[in-house]
C-alpha atoms as a PDB file:
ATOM      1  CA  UNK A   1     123.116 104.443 112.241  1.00  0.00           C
ATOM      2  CA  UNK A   2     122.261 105.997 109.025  1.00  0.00           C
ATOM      3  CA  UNK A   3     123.143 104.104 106.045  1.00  0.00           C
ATOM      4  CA  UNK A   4     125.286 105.377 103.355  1.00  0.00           C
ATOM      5  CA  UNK A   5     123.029 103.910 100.169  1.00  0.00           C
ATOM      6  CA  UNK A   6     124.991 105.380  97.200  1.00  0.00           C
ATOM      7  CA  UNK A   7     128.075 103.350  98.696  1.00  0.00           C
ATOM      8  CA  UNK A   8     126.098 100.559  99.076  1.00  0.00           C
ATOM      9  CA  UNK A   9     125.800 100.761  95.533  1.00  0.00           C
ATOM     10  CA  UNK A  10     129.413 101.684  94.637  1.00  0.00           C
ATOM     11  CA  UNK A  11     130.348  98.244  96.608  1.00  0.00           C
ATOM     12  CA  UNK A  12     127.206  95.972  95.304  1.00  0.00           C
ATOM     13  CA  UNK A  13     126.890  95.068  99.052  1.00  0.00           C
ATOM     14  CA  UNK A  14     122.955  95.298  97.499  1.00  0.00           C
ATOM     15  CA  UNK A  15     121.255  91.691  98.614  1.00  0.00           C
ATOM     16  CA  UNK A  16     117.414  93.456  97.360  1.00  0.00           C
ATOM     17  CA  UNK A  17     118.974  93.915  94.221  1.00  0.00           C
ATOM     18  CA  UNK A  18     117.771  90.369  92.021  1.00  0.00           C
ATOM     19  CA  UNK A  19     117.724  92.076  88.542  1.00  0.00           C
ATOM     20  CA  UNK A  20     114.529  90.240  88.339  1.00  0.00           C
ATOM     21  CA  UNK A  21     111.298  92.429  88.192  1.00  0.00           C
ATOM     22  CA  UNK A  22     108.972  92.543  91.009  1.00  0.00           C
ATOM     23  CA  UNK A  23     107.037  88.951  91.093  1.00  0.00           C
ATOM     24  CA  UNK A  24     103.741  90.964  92.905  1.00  0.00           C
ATOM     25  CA  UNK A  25     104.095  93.696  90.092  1.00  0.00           C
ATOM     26  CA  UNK A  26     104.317  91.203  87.634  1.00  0.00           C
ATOM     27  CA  UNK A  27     101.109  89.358  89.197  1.00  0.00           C
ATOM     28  CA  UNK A  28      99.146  92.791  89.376  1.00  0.00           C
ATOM     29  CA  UNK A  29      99.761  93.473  85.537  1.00  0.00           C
ATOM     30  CA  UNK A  30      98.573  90.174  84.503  1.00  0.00           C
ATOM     31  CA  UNK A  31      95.776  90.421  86.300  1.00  0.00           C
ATOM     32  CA  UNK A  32      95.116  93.486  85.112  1.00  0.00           C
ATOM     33  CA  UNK A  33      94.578  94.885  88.288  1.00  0.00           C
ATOM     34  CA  UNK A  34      97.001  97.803  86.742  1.00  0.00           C
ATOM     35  CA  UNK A  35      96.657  98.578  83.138  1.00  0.00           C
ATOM     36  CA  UNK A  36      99.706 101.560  81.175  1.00  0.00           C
ATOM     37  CA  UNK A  37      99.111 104.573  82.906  1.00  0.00           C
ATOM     38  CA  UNK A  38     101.455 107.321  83.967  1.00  0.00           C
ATOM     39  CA  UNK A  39     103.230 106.216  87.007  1.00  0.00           C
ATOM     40  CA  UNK A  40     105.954 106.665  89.382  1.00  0.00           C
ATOM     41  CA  UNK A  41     108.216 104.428  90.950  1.00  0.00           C
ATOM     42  CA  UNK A  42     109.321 105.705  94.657  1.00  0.00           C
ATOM     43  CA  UNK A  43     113.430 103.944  95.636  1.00  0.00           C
ATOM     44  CA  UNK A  44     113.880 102.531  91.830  1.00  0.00           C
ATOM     45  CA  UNK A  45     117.614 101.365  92.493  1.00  0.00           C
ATOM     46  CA  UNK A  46     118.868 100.065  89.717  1.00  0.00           C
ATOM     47  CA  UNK A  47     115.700 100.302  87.464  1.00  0.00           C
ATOM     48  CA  UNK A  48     114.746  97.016  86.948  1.00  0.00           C
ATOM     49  CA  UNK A  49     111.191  97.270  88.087  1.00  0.00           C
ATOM     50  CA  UNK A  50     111.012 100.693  86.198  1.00  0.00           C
ATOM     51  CA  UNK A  51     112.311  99.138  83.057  1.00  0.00           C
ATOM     52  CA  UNK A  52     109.900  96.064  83.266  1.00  0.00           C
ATOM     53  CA  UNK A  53     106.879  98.926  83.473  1.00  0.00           C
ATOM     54  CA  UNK A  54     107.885 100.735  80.550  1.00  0.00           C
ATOM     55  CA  UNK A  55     108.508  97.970  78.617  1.00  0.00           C
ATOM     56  CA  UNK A  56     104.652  97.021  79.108  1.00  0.00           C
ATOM     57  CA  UNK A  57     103.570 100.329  77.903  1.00  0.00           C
ATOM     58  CA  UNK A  58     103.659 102.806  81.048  1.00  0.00           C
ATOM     59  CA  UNK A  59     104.853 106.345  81.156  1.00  0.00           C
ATOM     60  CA  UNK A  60     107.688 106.037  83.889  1.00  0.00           C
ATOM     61  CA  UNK A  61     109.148 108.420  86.718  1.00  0.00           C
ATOM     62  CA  UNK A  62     111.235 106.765  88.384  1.00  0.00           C
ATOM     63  CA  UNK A  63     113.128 108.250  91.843  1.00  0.00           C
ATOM     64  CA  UNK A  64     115.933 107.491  93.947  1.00  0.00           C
ATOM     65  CA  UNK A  65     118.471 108.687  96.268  1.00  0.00           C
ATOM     66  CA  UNK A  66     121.857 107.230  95.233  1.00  0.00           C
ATOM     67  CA  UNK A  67     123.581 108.635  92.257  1.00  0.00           C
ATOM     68  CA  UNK A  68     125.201 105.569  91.866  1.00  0.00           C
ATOM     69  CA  UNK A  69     122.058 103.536  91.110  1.00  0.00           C
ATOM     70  CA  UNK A  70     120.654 105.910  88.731  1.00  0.00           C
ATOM     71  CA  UNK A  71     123.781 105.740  86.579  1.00  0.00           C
ATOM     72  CA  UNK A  72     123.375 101.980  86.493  1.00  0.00           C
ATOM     73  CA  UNK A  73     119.494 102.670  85.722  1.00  0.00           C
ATOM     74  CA  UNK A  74     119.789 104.712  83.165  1.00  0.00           C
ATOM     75  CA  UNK A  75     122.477 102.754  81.447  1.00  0.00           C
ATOM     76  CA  UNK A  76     120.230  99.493  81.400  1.00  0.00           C
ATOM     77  CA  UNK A  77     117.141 101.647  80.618  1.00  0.00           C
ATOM     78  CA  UNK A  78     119.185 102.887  77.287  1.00  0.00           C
ATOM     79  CA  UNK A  79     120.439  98.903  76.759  1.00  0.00           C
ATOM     80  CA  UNK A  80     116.238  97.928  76.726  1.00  0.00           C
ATOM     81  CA  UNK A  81     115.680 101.025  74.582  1.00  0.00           C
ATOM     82  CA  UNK A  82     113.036 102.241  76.762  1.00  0.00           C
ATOM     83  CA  UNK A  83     112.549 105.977  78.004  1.00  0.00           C
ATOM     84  CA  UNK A  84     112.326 106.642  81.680  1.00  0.00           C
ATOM     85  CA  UNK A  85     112.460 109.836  83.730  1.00  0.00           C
ATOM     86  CA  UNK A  86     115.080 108.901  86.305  1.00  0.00           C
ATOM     87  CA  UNK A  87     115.466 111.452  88.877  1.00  0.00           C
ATOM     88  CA  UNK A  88     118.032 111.725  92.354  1.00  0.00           C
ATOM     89  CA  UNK A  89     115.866 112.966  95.093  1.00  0.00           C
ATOM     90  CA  UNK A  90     115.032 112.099  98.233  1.00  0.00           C
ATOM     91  CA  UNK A  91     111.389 110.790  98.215  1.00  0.00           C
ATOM     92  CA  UNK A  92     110.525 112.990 101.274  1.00  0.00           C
ATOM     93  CA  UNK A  93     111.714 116.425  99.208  1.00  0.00           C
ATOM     94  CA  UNK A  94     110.520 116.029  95.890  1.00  0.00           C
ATOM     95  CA  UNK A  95     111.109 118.113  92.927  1.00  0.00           C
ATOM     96  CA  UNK A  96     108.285 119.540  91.024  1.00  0.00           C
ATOM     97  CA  UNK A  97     107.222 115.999  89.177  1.00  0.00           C
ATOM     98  CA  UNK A  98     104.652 117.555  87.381  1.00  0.00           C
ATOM     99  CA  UNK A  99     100.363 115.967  87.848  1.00  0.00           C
ATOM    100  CA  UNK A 100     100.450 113.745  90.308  1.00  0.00           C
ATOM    101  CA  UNK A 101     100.140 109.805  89.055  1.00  0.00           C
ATOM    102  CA  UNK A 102      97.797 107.402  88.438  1.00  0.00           C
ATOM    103  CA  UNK A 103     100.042 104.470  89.775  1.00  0.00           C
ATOM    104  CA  UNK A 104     102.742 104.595  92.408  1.00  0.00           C
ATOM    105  CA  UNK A 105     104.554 101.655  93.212  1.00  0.00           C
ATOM    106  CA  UNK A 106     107.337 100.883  96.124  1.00  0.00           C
ATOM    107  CA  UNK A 107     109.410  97.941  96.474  1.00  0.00           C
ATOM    108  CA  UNK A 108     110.559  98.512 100.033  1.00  0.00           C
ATOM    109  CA  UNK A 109     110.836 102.340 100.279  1.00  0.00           C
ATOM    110  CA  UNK A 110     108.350 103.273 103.258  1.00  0.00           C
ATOM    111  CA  UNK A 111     109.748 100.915 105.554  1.00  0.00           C
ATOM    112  CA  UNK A 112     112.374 102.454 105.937  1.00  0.00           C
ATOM    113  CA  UNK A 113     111.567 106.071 105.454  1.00  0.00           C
ATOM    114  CA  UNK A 114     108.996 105.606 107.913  1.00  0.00           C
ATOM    115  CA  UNK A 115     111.450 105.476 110.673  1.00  0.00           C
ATOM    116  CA  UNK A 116     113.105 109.133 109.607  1.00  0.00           C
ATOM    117  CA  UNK A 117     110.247 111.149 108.081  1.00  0.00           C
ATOM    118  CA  UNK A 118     107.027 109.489 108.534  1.00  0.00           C
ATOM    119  CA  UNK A 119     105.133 112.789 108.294  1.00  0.00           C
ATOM    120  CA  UNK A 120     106.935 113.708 104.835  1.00  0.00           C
ATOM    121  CA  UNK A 121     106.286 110.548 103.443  1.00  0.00           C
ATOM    122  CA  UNK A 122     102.988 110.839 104.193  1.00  0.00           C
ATOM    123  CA  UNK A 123     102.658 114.165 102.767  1.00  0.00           C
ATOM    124  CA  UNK A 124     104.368 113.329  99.822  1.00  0.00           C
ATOM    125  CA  UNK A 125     102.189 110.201  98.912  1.00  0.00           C
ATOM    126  CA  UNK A 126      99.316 112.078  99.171  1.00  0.00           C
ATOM    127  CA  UNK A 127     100.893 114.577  96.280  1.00  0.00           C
ATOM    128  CA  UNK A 128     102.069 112.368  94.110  1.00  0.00           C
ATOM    129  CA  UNK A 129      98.814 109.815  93.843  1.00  0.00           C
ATOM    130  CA  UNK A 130      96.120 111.639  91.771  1.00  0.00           C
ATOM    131  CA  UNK A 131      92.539 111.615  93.320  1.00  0.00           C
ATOM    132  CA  UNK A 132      91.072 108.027  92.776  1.00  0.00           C
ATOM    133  CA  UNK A 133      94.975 106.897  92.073  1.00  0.00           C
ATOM    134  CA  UNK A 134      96.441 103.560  93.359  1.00  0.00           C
ATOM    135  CA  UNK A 135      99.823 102.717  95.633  1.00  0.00           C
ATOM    136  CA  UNK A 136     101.225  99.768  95.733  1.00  0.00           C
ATOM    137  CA  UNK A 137     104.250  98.908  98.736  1.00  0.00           C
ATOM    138  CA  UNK A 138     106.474  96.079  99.723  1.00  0.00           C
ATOM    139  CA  UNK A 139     107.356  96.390 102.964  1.00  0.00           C
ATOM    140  CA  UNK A 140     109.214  94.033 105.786  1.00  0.00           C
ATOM    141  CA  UNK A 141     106.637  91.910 108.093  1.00  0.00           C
ATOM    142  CA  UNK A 142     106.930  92.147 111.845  1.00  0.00           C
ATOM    143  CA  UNK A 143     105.939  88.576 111.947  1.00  0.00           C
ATOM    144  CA  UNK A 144     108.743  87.441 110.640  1.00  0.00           C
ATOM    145  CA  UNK A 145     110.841  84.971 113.187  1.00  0.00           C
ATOM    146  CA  UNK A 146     113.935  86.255 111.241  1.00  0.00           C
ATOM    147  CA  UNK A 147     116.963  88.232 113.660  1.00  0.00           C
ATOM    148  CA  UNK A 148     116.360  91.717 113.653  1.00  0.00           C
ATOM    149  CA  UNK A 149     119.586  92.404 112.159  1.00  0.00           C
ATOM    150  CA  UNK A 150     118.762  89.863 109.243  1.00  0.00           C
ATOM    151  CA  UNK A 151     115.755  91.385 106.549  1.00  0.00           C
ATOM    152  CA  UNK A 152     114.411  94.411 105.856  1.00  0.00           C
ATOM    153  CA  UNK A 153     112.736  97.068 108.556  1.00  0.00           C
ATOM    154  CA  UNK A 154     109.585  95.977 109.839  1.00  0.00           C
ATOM    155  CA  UNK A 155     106.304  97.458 110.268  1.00  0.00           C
ATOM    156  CA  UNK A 156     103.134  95.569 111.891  1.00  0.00           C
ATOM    157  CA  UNK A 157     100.113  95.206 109.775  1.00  0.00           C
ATOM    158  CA  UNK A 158      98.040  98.145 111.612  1.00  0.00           C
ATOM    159  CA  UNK A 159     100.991 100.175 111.516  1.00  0.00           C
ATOM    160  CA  UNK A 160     100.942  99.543 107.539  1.00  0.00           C
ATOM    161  CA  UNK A 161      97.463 100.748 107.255  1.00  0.00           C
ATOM    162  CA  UNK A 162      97.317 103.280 109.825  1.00  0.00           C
ATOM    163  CA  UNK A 163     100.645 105.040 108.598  1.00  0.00           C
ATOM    164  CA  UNK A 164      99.259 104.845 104.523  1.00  0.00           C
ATOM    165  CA  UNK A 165      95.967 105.507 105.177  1.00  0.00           C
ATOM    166  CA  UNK A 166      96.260 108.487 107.213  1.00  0.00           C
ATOM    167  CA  UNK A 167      94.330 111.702 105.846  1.00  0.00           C
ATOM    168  CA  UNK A 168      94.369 110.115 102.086  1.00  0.00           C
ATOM    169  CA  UNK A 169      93.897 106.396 101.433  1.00  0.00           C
ATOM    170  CA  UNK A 170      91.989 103.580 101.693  1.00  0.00           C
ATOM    171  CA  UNK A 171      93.737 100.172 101.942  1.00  0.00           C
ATOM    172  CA  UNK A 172      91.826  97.887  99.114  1.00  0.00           C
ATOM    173  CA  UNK A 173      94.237  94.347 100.229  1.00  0.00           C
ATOM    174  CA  UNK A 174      97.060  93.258 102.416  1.00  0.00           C
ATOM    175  CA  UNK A 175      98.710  90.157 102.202  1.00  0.00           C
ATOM    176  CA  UNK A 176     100.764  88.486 103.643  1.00  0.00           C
ATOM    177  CA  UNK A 177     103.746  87.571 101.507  1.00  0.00           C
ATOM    178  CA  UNK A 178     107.776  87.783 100.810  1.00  0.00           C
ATOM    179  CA  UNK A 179     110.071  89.472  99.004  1.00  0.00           C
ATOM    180  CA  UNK A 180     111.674  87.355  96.247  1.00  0.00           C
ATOM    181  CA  UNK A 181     115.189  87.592  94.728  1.00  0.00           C
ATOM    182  CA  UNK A 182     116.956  88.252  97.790  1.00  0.00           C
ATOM    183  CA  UNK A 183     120.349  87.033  98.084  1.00  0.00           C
ATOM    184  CA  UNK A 184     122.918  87.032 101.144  1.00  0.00           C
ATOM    185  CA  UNK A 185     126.306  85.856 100.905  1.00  0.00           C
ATOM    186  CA  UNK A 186     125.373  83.797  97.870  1.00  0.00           C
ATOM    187  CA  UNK A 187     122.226  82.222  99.151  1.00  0.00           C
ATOM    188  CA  UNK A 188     118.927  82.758  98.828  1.00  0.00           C
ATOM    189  CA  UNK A 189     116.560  84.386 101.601  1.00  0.00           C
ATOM    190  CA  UNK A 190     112.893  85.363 101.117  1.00  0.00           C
ATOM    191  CA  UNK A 191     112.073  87.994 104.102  1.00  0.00           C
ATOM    192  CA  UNK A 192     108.435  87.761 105.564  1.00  0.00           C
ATOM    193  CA  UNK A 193     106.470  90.587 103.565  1.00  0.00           C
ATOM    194  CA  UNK A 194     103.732  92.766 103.219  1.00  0.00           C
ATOM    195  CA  UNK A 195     101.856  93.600  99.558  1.00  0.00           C
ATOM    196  CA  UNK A 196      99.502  96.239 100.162  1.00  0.00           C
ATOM    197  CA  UNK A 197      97.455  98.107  97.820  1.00  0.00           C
ATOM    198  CA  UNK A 198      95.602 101.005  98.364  1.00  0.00           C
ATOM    199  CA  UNK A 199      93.415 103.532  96.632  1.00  0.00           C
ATOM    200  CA  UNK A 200      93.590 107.301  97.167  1.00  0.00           C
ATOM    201  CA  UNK A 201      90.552 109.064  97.725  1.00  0.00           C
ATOM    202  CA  UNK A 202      88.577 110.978  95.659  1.00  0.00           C
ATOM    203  CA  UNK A 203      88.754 114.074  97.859  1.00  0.00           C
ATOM    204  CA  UNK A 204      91.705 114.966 100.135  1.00  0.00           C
ATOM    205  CA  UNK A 205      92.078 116.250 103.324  1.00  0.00           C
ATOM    206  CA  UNK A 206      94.975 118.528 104.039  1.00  0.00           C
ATOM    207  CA  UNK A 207      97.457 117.541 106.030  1.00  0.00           C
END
């Protein structure tokens, strides 16, 4: 069934949506694994790991689908006083963003694109990452003991690298991990995660 994300918006039924920045984005920026760049979020919801970039100095583009989100995003984004170039598209037919970006980051946007438009995606990561660039992505672990119908969409860990890799990439580190700030019906649940990072190459194939 396809799901209807600006009304998941419009009704908060949004369980992802902590209002808490990323705790592995936060971890990569202290260790200054990322330093301010140019960079591009991919599913940005409600902006809060956006806003938590540019407020540590990074030129932001951030992207989602649901108009309903962006609204929200761009009204906190004014309430921080930070600029952000929040755009509706879907991440699989991309307007023209402009140079592609030194930093990409996705908080649970491939697993579930993967499943529609694997090919696009792929494509479209390769664009968007300059040569040399880096991606970061949360995605839902297939070794979780969770119900299926409980969590985020799955991928295995050779899917992961296999799917990101593909004509473009080379994974630096995958852990094992979960996602933090989940909440259903009022209590907390941390889904079994991947953080991957990976590093575009210098040279790219076409695809």
């Amino acid at each position: 069934m396809q799901v209807d994300w600006n009304e998941r918006y419009i009704q908060a039924d949004t369980p992802w949506d902590s209002g808490l920045p990323s705790k592995h984005l936060e971890q990569f920026l202290s260790e200054g694994r990322i330093k301010p760049c140019r960079t591009l979020e991919l599913g940005c919801g409600t902006g809060t790991n956006a806003i938590f970039l540019a407020q540590q100095g990074f030129d932001v583009t951030a992207v989602d689908l649901s108009p309903a989100a962006l609204e929200s995003a761009r009204a906190k984004a004014a309430q921080a006083g930070v600029k952000i170039n929040f755009i509706e598209a879907d991440v699989t037919a991309m307007p023209d963003l402009g140079a592609p970006f030194s930093f990409v980051f996705d908080r649970g946007t491939y697993h579930i694109v993967r499943k529609i438009n694997l090919a696009g995606f792929q494509k479209m990561l390769a664009h968007v990452v300059e040569p040399a660039g880096f991606y970061l992505v949360l995605a839902g672990n297939a070794n979780t003991l969770d119900a299926p119908d409980k969590g985020p969409p799955v991928v295995r860990a050779c899917e992961l690298s296999s799917e990101i890799e593909h004509n473009s990439f080379d994974l630096i580190e995958l852990k094992q991990s979960v996602f933090h700030g989940v909440r259903i019906e009022g209590e907390e649940f941390t889904p079994l995660a991947w953080s991957a990072f990976f590093q575009r190459w210098m040279q790219q194939r076409e695809l």
